[in-house]
Protein backbone atom coordinates (compact mmCIF):
# COMPACT_ATOMS: atom_id res chain seq x y z
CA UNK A 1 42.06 4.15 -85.26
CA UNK A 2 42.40 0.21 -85.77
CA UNK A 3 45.26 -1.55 -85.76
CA UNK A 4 46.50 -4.35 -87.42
CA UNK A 5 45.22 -7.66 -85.58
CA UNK A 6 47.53 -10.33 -85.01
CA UNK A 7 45.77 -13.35 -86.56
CA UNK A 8 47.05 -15.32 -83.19
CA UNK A 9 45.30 -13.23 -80.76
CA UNK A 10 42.55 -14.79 -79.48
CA UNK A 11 42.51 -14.67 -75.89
CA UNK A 12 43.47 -11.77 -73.71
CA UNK A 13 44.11 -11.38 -70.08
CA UNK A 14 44.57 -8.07 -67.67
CA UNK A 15 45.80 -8.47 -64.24
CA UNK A 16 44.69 -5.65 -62.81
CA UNK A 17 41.28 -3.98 -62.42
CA UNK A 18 42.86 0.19 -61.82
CA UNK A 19 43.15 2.66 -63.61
CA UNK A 20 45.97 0.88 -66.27
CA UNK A 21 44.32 -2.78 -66.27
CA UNK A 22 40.64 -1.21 -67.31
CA UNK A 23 42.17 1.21 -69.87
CA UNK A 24 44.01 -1.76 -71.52
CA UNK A 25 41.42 -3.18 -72.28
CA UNK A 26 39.34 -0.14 -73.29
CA UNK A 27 42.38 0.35 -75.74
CA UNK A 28 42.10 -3.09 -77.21
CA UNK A 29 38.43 -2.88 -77.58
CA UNK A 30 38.85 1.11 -79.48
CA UNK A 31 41.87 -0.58 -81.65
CA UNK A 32 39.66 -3.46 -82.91
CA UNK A 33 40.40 -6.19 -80.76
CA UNK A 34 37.31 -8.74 -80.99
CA UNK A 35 38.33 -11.60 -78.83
CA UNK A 36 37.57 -12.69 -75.70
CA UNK A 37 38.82 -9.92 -72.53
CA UNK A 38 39.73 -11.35 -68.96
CA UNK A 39 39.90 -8.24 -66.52
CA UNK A 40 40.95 -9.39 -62.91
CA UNK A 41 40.50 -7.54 -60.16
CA UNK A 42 41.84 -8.32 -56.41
CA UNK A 43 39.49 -5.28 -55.10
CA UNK A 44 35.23 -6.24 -55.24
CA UNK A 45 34.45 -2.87 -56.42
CA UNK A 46 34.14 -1.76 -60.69
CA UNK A 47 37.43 0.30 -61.60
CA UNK A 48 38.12 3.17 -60.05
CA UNK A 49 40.35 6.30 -59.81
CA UNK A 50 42.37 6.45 -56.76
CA UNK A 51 43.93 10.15 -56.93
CA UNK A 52 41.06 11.33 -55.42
CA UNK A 53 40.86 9.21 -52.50
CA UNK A 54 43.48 11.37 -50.99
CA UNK A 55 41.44 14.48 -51.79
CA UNK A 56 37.85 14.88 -52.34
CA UNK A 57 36.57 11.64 -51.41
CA UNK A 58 38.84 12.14 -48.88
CA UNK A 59 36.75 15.19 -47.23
CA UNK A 60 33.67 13.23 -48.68
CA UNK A 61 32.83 16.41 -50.90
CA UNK A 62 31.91 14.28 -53.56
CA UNK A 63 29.68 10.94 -53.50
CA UNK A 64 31.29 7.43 -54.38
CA UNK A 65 30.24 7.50 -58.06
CA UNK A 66 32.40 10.67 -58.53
CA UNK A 67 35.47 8.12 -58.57
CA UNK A 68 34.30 5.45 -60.58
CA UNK A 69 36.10 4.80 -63.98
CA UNK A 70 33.35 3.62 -66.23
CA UNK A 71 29.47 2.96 -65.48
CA UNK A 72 28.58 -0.93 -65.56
CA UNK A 73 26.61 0.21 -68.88
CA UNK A 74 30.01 1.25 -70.11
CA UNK A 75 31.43 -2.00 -68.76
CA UNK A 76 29.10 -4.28 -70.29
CA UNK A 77 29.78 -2.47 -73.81
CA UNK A 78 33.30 -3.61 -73.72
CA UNK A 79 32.43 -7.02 -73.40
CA UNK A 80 34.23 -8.56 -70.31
CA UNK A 81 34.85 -11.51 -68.47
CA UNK A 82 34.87 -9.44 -65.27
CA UNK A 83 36.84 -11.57 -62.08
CA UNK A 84 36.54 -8.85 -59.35
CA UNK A 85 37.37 -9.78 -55.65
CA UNK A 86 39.84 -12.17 -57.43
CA UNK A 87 43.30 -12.02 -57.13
CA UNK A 88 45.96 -14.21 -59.43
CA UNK A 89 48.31 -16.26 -57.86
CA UNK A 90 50.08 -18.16 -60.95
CA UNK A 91 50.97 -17.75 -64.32
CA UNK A 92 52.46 -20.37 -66.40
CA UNK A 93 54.74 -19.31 -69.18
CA UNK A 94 54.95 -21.92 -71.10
CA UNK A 95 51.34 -23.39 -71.20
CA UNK A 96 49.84 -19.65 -71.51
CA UNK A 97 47.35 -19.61 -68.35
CA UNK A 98 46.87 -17.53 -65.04
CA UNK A 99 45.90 -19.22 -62.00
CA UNK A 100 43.61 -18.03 -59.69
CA UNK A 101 42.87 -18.16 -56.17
CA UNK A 102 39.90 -20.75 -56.59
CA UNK A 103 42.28 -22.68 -59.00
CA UNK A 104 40.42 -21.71 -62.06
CA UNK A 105 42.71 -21.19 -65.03
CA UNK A 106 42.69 -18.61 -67.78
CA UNK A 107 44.21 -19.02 -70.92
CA UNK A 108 45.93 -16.30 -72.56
CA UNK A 109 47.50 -15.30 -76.14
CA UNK A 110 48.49 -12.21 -74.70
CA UNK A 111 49.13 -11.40 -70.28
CA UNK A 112 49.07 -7.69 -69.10
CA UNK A 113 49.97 -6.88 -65.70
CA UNK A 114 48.63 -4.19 -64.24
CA UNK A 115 48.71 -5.00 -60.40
CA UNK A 116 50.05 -1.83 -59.32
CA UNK A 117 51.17 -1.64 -56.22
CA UNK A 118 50.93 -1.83 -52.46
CA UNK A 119 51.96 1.26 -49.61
CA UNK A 120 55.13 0.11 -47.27
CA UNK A 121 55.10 0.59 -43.32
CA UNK A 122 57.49 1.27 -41.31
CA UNK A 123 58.77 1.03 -37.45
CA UNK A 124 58.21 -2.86 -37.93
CA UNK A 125 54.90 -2.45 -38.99
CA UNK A 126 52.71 -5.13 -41.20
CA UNK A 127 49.52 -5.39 -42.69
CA UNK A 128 48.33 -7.75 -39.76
CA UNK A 129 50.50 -6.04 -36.97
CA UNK A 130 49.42 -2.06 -37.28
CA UNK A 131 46.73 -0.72 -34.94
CA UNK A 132 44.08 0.65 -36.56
CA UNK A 133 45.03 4.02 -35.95
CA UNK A 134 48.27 3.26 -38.40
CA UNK A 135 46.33 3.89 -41.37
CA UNK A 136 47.58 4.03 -45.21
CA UNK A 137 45.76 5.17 -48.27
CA UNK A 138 45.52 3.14 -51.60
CA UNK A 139 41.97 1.42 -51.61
CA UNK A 140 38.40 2.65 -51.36
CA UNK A 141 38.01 1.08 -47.80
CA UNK A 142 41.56 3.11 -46.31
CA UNK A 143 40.02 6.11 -47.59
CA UNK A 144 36.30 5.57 -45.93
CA UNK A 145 38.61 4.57 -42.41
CA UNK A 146 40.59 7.62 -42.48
CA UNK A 147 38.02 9.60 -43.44
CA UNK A 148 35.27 8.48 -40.48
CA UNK A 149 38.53 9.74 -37.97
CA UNK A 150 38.89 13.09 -40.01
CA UNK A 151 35.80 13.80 -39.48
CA UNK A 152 34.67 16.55 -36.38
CA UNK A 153 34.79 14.76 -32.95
CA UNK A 154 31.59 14.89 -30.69
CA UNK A 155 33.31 17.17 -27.98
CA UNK A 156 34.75 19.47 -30.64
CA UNK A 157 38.19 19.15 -30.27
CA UNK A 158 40.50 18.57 -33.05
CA UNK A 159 41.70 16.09 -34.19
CA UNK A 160 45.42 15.58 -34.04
CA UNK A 161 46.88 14.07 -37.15
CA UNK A 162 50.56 12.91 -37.92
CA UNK A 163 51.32 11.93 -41.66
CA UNK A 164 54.55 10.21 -42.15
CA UNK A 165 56.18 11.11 -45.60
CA UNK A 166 55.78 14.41 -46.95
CA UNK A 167 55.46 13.05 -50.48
CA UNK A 168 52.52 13.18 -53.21
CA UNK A 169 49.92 11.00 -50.69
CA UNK A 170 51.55 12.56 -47.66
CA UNK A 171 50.73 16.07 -48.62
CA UNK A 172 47.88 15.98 -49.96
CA UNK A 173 46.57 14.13 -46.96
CA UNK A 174 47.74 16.42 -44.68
CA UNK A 175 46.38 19.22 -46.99
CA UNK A 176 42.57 17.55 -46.94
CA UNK A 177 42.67 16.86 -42.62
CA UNK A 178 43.74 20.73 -42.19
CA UNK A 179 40.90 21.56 -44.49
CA UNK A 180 38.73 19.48 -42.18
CA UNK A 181 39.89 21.52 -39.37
CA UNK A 182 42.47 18.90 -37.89
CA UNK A 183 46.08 19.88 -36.28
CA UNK A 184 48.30 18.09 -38.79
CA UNK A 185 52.04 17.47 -38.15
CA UNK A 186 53.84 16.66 -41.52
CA UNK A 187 57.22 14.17 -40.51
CA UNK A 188 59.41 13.29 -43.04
CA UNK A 189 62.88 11.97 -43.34
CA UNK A 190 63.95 14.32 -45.81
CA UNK A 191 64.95 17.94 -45.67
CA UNK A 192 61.73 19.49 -47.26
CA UNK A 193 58.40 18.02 -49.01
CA UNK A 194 58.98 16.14 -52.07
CA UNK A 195 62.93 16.81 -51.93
CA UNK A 196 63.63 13.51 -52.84
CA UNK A 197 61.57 14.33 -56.56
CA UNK A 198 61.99 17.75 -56.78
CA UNK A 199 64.77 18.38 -54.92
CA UNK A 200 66.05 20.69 -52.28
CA UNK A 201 65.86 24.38 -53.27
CA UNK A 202 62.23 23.43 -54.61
CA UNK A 203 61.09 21.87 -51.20
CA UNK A 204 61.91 24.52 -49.26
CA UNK A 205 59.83 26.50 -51.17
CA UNK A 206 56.84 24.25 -50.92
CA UNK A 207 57.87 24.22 -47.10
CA UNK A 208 57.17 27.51 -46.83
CA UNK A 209 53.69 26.85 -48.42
CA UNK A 210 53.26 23.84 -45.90
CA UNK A 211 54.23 26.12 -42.85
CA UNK A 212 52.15 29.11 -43.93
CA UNK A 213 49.00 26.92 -44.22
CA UNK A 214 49.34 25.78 -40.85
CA UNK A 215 51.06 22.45 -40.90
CA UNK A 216 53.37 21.31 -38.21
CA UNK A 217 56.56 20.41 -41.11
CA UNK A 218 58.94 18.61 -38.96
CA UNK A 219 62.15 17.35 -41.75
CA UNK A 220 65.20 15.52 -41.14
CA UNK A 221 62.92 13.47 -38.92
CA UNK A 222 62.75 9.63 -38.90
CA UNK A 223 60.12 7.19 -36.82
CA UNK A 224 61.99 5.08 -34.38
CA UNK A 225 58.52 3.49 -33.12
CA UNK A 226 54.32 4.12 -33.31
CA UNK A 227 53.37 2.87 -29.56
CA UNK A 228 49.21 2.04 -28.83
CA UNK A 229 48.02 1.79 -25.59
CA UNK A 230 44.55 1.78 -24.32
CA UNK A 231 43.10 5.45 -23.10
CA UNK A 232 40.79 6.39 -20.40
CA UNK A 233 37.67 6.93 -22.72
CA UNK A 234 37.70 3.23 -23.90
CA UNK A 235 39.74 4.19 -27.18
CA UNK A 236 43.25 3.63 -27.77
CA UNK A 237 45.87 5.85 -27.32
CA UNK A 238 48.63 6.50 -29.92
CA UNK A 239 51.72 8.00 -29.66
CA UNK A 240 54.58 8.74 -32.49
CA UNK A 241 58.47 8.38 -31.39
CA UNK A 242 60.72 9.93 -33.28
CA UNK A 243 64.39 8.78 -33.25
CA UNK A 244 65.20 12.08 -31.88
CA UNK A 245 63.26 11.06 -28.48
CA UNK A 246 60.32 13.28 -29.16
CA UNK A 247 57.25 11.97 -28.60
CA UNK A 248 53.44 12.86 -30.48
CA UNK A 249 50.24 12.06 -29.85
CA UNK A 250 48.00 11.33 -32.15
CA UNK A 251 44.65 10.58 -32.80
CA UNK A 252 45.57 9.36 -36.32
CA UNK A 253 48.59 8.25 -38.12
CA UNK A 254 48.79 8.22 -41.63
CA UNK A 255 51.77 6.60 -43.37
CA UNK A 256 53.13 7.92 -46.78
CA UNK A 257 56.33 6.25 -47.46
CA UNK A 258 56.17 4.75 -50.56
CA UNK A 259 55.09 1.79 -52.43
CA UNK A 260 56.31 -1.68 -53.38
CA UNK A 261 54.93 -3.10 -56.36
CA UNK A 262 52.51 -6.29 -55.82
CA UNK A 263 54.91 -8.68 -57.95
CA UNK A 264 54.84 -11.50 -55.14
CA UNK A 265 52.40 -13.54 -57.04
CA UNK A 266 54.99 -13.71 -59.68
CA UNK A 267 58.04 -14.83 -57.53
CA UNK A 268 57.86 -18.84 -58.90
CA UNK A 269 56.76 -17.43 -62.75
CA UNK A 270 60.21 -17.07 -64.05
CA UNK A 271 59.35 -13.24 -65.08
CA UNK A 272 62.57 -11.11 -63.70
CA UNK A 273 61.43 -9.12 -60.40
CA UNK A 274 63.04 -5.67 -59.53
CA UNK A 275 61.14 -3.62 -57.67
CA UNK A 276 58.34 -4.32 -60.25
CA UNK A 277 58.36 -6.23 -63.37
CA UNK A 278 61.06 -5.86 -65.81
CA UNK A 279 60.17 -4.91 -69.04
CA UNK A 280 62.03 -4.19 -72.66
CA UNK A 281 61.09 -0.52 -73.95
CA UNK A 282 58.01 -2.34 -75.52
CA UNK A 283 56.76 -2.98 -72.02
CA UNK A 284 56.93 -6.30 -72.77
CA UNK A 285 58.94 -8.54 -70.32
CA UNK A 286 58.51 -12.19 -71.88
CA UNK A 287 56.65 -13.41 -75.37
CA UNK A 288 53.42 -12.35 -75.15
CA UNK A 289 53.12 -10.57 -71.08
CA UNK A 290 53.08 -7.18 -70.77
CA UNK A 291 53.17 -4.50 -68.29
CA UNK A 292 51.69 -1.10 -67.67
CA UNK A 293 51.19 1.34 -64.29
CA UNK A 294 53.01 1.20 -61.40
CA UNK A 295 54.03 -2.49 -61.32
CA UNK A 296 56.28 -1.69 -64.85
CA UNK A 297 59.65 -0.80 -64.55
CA UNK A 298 60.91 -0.59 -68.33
CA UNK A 299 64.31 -0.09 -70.24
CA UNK A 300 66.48 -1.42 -72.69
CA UNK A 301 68.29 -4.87 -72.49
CA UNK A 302 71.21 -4.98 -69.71
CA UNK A 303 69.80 -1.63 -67.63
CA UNK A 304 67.97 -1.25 -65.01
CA UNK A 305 65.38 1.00 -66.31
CA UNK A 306 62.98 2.59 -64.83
CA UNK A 307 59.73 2.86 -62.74
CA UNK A 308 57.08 5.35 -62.12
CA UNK A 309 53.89 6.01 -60.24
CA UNK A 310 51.64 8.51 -61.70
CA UNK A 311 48.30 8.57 -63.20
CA UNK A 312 49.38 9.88 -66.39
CA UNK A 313 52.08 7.03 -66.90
CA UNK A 314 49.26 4.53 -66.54
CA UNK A 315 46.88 5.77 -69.14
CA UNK A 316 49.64 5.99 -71.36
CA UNK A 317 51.25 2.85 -70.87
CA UNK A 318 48.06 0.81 -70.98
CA UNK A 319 47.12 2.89 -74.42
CA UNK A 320 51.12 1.76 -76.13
CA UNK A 321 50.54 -1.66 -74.98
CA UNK A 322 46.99 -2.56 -76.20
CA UNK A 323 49.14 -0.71 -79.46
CA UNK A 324 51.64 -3.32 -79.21
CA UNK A 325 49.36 -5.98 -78.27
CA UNK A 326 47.62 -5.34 -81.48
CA UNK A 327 50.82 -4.58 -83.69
CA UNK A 328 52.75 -7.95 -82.92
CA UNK A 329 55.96 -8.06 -84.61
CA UNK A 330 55.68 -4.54 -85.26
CA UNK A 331 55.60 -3.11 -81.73
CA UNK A 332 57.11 -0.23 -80.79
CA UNK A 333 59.64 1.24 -77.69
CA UNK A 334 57.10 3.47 -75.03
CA UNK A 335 58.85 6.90 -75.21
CA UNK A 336 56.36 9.31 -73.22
CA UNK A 337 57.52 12.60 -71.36
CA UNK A 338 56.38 12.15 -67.47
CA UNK A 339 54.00 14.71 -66.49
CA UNK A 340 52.05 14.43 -63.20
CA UNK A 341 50.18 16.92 -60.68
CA UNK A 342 49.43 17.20 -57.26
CA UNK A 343 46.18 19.36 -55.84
CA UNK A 344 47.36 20.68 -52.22
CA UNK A 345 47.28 23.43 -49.63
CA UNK A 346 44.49 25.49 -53.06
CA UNK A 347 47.64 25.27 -54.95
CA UNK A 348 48.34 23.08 -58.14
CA UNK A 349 52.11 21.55 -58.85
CA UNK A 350 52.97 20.34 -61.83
CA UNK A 351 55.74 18.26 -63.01
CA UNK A 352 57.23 17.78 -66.71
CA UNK A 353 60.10 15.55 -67.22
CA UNK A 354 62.05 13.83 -64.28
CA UNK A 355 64.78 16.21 -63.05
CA UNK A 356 67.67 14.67 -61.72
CA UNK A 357 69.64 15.73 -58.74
CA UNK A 358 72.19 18.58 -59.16
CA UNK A 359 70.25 20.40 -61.66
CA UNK A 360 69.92 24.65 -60.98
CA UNK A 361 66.19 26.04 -60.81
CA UNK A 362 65.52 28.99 -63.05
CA UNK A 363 62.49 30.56 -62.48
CA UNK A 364 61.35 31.73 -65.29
CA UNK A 365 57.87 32.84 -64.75
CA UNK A 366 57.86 34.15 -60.81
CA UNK A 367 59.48 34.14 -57.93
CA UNK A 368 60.08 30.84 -55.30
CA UNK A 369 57.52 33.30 -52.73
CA UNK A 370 55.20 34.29 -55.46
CA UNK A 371 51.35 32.38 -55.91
CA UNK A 372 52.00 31.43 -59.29
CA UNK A 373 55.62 29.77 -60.69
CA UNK A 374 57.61 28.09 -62.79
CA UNK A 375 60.96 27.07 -63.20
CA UNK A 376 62.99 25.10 -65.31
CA UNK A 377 65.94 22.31 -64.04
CA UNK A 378 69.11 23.31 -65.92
CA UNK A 379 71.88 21.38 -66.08
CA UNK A 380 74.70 22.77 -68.19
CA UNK A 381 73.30 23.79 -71.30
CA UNK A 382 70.42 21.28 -71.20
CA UNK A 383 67.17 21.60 -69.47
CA UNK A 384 65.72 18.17 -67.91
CA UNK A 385 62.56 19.09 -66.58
CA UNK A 386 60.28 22.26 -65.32
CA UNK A 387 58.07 22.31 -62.20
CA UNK A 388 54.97 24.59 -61.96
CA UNK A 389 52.32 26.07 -59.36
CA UNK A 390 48.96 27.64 -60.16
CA UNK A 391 50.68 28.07 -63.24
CA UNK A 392 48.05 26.03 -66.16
CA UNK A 393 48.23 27.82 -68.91
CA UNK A 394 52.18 27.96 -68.89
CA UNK A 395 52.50 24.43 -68.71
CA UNK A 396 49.94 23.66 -71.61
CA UNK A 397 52.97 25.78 -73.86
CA UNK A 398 55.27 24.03 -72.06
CA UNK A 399 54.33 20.28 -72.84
CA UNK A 400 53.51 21.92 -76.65
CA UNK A 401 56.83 23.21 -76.52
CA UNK A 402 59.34 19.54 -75.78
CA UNK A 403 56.66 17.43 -77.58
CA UNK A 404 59.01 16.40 -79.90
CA UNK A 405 62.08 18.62 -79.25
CA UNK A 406 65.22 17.82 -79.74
CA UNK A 407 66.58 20.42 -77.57
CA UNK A 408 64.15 21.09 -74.13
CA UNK A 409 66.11 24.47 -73.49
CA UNK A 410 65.97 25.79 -77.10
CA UNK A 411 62.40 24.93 -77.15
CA UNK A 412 61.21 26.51 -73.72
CA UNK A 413 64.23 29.55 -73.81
CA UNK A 414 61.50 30.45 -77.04
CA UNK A 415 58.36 30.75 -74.48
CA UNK A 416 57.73 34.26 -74.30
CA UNK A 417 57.60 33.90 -70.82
């Protein structure tokens, strides 16, 4: 479909070489955009899709190219001005140009950010401070690390792994080094996986599935301090403290906290910073810049709005703001019902909707200790969001079902469950 071109678009530049920056400009090219397309990348390598780096690539089941977005035959179809191993550092408002790190200067009619963002440390921990057996997971290059440790030692013992943050990336880490055969402990601040998205009575059910796969799920647990020292075979020796005074060893530590979003290059712009870049519900945050993936947090005039960091988000946001790239004056508020998965332990979960705390969980298709679930968040007589395991086709009827609803509860209390 082609949308209306704004007769002052010209010049068009993405921030951002993932998964939102290349399908931005994918979207512009499919909508009938014909001008000139700046995609910069801080990263050297073509676009690529990071879920799997926690997974598959991960346990190096699949080859390199399995990850890749789009072949450079596909690139060179779309026609860009590719700036890979590049990274932005500027961007004038007024004068309509981004500045980058060699000082070149790219003019723009229209700006999309799309730097996503960058993993946080913790126990004092920076990017130039932590040992490298502190190890995080966002880029090609943490994955290939992490991986070359996960990977059978020479005198057959296994290897002992402790994953801090039992979130998305912390369990399905700690889901691919069991399934390499390593003795994982699973720390996390909280009192079960993913309570702080899913909430309590649903972790504890998937800490049952943690602890029954063989995971060592310690909760209510924080870090005081990760302490290296050198060990008698020439390696280094790595030990976790917890603020509890227990003490781990560990071959590996792999830290799952969180993200910040990589706005720093933005601080002297006059763009408004809030943990990410604020945005109107056009995704638009000044004439003519836009915002979509994990950088974005979006929301109407005077709130706060909001942020979030799944795959799904970014392919939509990127698609509605090539839309309103395209549509100038005519651009419309990014309304899109959150749905996101996470592959761990040979179970799927999947998440509709963003549940807020104090809801009640109805299961309405199993039981919290059956192998396939799904329950709806009620909250008085409204329903706010339904989480699933091994539970597809229920969830296809169940996205079908609130497209559109005005009422989640009438429309899924109509599922023949």
């Amino acid at each position: 479909m082609t949308r209306r071109h704004d007769r002052s678009l010209n010049a068009v530049v993405i921030v951002g070489a993932s998964l939102a920056g290349y399908r931005t400009a994918q979207a512009l090219r499919e909508f009938g955009f014909r001008g000139s397309l700046h995609l910069v990348g801080e990263e050297p390598h073509l676009p690529y899709n990071r879920p799997p780096l926690s997974k598959h690539y991960l346990a190096r089941t699949s080859d390199e190219s399995s990850i890749w977005l789009a072949t450079l035959l596909e690139l060179d179809a779309l026609d860009l001005a590719l700036a890979l191993g590049r990274t932005a550092v500027n961007v004038d408002l007024c004068a309509r140009y981004v500045e980058l790190d060699d000082g070149e200067r790219l003019a723009y009619d229209a700006l999309v950010i799309a730097t996503g963002a960058r993993p946080r440390l913790i126990a004092g921990l920076t990017e130039t401070s932590r040992p490298p057996s502190v190890h995080t997971l966002r880029t090609i290059e943490d994955g290939r690390r992490l991986s070359d440790v996960l990977l059978p030692r020479p005198d057959g013992r296994p290897t002992d792994v402790t994953v801090v943050g039992s979130g998305f990336i912390g369990s399905e880490v700690a889901s691919t080094s069991l399934g390499l055969g390593a003795h994982v402990t699973l720390i996390d601040s909280g009192e079960a996986p993913m309570s702080a998205v899913l909430h309590s009575e649903m972790g504890h059910v998937l800490a049952c599935r943690h602890r029954q796969a063989g995971i060592n799920l310690r909760s209510n647990a924080t870090v005081r301090e990760i302490m290296v020292d050198s060990a008698a075979d020439g390696g280094i020796s790595t030990e976790v403290r917890l603020a509890n005074g227990e003490s781990l060893a560990a071959d590996a530590v792999v830290v799952g906290v969180g993200v910040t979003p990589t706005t720093g290059w933005l601080q002297a712009s006059g763009l408004q910073l809030d943990d990410g870049l604020v945005c109107d519900e056009t995704l638009q945050a000044h004439e003519g810049v836009f915002a979509a993936g994990d950088v974005t947090r979006w929301g109407p005039p005077g709130e706060r709005g909001r942020r979030l960091e799944h795959w799904t988000n970014a392919v939509a946001q990127a698609e509605h703001v090539a839309h309103n790239i395209m549509a100038g004056p005519d651009a419309t508020p990014f309304d899109n019902i959150p749905y996101y998965w996470s592959d761990q332990f040979g179970f799927r979960l999947e998440v509709v909707g963003e549940p807020p705390a104090g809801c009640d969980l109805d299961f309405v298709w199993g039981t919290p200790q059956a192998a396939s679930l799904v329950a709806l968040y009620r909250k008085g007589n409204d329903v706010l969001g339904v989480v699933a395991i091994d539970a597809r086709h229920q969830m296809v009827a169940v996205r079908r079902a609130v497209r559109g609803a005005s009422s989640w509860a009438s429309a899924l209390d109509a599922i023949a469950w």
